[in-house]
Protein backbone atom coordinates (compact mmCIF):
# COMPACT_ATOMS: atom_id res chain seq x y z
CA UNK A 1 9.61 29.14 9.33
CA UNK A 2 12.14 27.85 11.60
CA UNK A 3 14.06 24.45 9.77
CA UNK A 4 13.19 22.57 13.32
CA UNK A 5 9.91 23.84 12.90
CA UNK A 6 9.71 22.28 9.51
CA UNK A 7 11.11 18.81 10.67
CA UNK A 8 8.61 18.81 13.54
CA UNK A 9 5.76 19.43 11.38
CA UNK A 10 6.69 16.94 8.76
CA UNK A 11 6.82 14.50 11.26
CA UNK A 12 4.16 15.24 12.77
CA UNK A 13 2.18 15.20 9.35
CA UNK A 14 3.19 12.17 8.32
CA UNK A 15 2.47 8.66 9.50
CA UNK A 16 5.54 7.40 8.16
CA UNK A 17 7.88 9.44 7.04
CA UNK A 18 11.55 8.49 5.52
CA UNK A 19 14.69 10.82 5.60
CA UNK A 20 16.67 9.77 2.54
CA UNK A 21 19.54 10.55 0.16
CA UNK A 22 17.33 11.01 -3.03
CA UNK A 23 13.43 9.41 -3.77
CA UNK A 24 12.21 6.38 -3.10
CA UNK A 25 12.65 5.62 -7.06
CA UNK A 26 15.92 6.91 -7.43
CA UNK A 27 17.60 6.42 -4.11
CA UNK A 28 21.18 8.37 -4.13
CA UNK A 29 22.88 6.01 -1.64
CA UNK A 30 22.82 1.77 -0.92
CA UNK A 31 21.62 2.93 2.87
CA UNK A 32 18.56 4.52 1.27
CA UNK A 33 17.81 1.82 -1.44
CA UNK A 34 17.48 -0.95 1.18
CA UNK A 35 15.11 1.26 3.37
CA UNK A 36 12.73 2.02 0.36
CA UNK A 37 12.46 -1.30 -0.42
CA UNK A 38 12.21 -3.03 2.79
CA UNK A 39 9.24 -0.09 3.50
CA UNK A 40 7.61 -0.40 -0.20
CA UNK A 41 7.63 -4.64 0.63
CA UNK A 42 5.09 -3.04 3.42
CA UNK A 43 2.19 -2.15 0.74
CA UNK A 44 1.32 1.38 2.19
CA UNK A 45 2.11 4.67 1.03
CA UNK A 46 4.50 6.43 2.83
CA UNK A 47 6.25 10.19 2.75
CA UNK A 48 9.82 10.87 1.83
CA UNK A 49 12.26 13.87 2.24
CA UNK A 50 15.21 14.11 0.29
CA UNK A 51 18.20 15.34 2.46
CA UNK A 52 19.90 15.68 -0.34
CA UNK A 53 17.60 18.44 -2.37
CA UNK A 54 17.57 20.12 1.78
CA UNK A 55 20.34 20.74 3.37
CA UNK A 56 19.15 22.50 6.04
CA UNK A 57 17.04 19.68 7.16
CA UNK A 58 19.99 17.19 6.47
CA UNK A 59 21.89 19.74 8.54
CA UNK A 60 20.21 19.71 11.36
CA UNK A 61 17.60 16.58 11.72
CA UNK A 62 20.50 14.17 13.30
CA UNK A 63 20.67 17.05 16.46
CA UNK A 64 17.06 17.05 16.77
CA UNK A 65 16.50 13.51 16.57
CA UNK A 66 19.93 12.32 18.43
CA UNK A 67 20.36 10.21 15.23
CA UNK A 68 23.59 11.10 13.34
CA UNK A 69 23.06 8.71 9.76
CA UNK A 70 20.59 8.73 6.96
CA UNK A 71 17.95 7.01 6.46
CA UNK A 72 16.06 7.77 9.41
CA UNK A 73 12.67 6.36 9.22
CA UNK A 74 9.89 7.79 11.76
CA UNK A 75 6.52 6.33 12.40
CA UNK A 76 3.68 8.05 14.39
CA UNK A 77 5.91 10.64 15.56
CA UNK A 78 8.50 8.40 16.60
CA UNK A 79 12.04 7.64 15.40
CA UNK A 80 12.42 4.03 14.49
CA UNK A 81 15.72 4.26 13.21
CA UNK A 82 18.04 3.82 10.43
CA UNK A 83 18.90 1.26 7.79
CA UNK A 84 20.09 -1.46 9.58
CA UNK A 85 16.98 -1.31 12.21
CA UNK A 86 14.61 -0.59 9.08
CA UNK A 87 16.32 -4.15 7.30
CA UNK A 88 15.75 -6.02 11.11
CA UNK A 89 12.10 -5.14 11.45
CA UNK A 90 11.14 -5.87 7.92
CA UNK A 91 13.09 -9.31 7.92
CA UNK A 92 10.91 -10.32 11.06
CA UNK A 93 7.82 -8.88 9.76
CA UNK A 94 7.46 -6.20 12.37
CA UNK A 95 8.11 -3.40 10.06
CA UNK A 96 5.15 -3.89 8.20
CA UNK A 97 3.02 -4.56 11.00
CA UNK A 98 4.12 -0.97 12.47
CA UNK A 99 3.38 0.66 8.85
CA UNK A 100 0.10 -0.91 8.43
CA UNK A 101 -0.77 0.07 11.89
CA UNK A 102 0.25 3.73 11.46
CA UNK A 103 -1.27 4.36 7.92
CA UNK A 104 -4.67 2.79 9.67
CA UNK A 105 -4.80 5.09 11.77
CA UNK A 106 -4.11 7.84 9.44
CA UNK A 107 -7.46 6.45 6.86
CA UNK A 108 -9.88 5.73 10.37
């Protein structure tokens, strides 16, 4: 399969989805440590893919999403950003309102 293919159908697959540097309990990079935990403050389950362990995928996700860094979080399908976005929306509570609404969805 096609590595763009992949990314699309991991995203596409996954309510929330985080591209990272390493897993959510052994984050390889401070970028991806404050994105786990600001999404893990959230309470819902969400996907990961480590970059890292792909490197086609970490090769050529920031041309398909226009996003050059890692983390890049995406939620229903959509790019919500990286780290610095991720720390925003959870410090104003919005984050976890988008997570709970996506993984609704997903369990309706």
């Amino acid at each position: 399969m096609d590595i763009i293919e992949t990314i699309k159908e991991q995203i596409e697959n996954n309510a929330v989805l985080l591209y990272m540097k390493g897993s959510p309990n052994a984050p390889q990079c401070g970028f991806s440590q404050r994105a786990t935990q600001a999404l893990m403050a959230c309470g819902e389950k969400f996907a990961y893919v480590d970059i890292l362990a792909n490197p086609d995928i970490r090769a050529n996700l920031p041309a398909y999403a226009n996003w050059p860094t890692f983390p890049q979080l995406w939620v229903d399908g959509e790019l919500v950003g990286g780290c610095d976005i991720i720390t925003e929306l959870h410090e104003s509570g919005e984050l976890e309102t988008l997570v709970k609404a996506a993984t609704a969805k997903v369990q309706a």
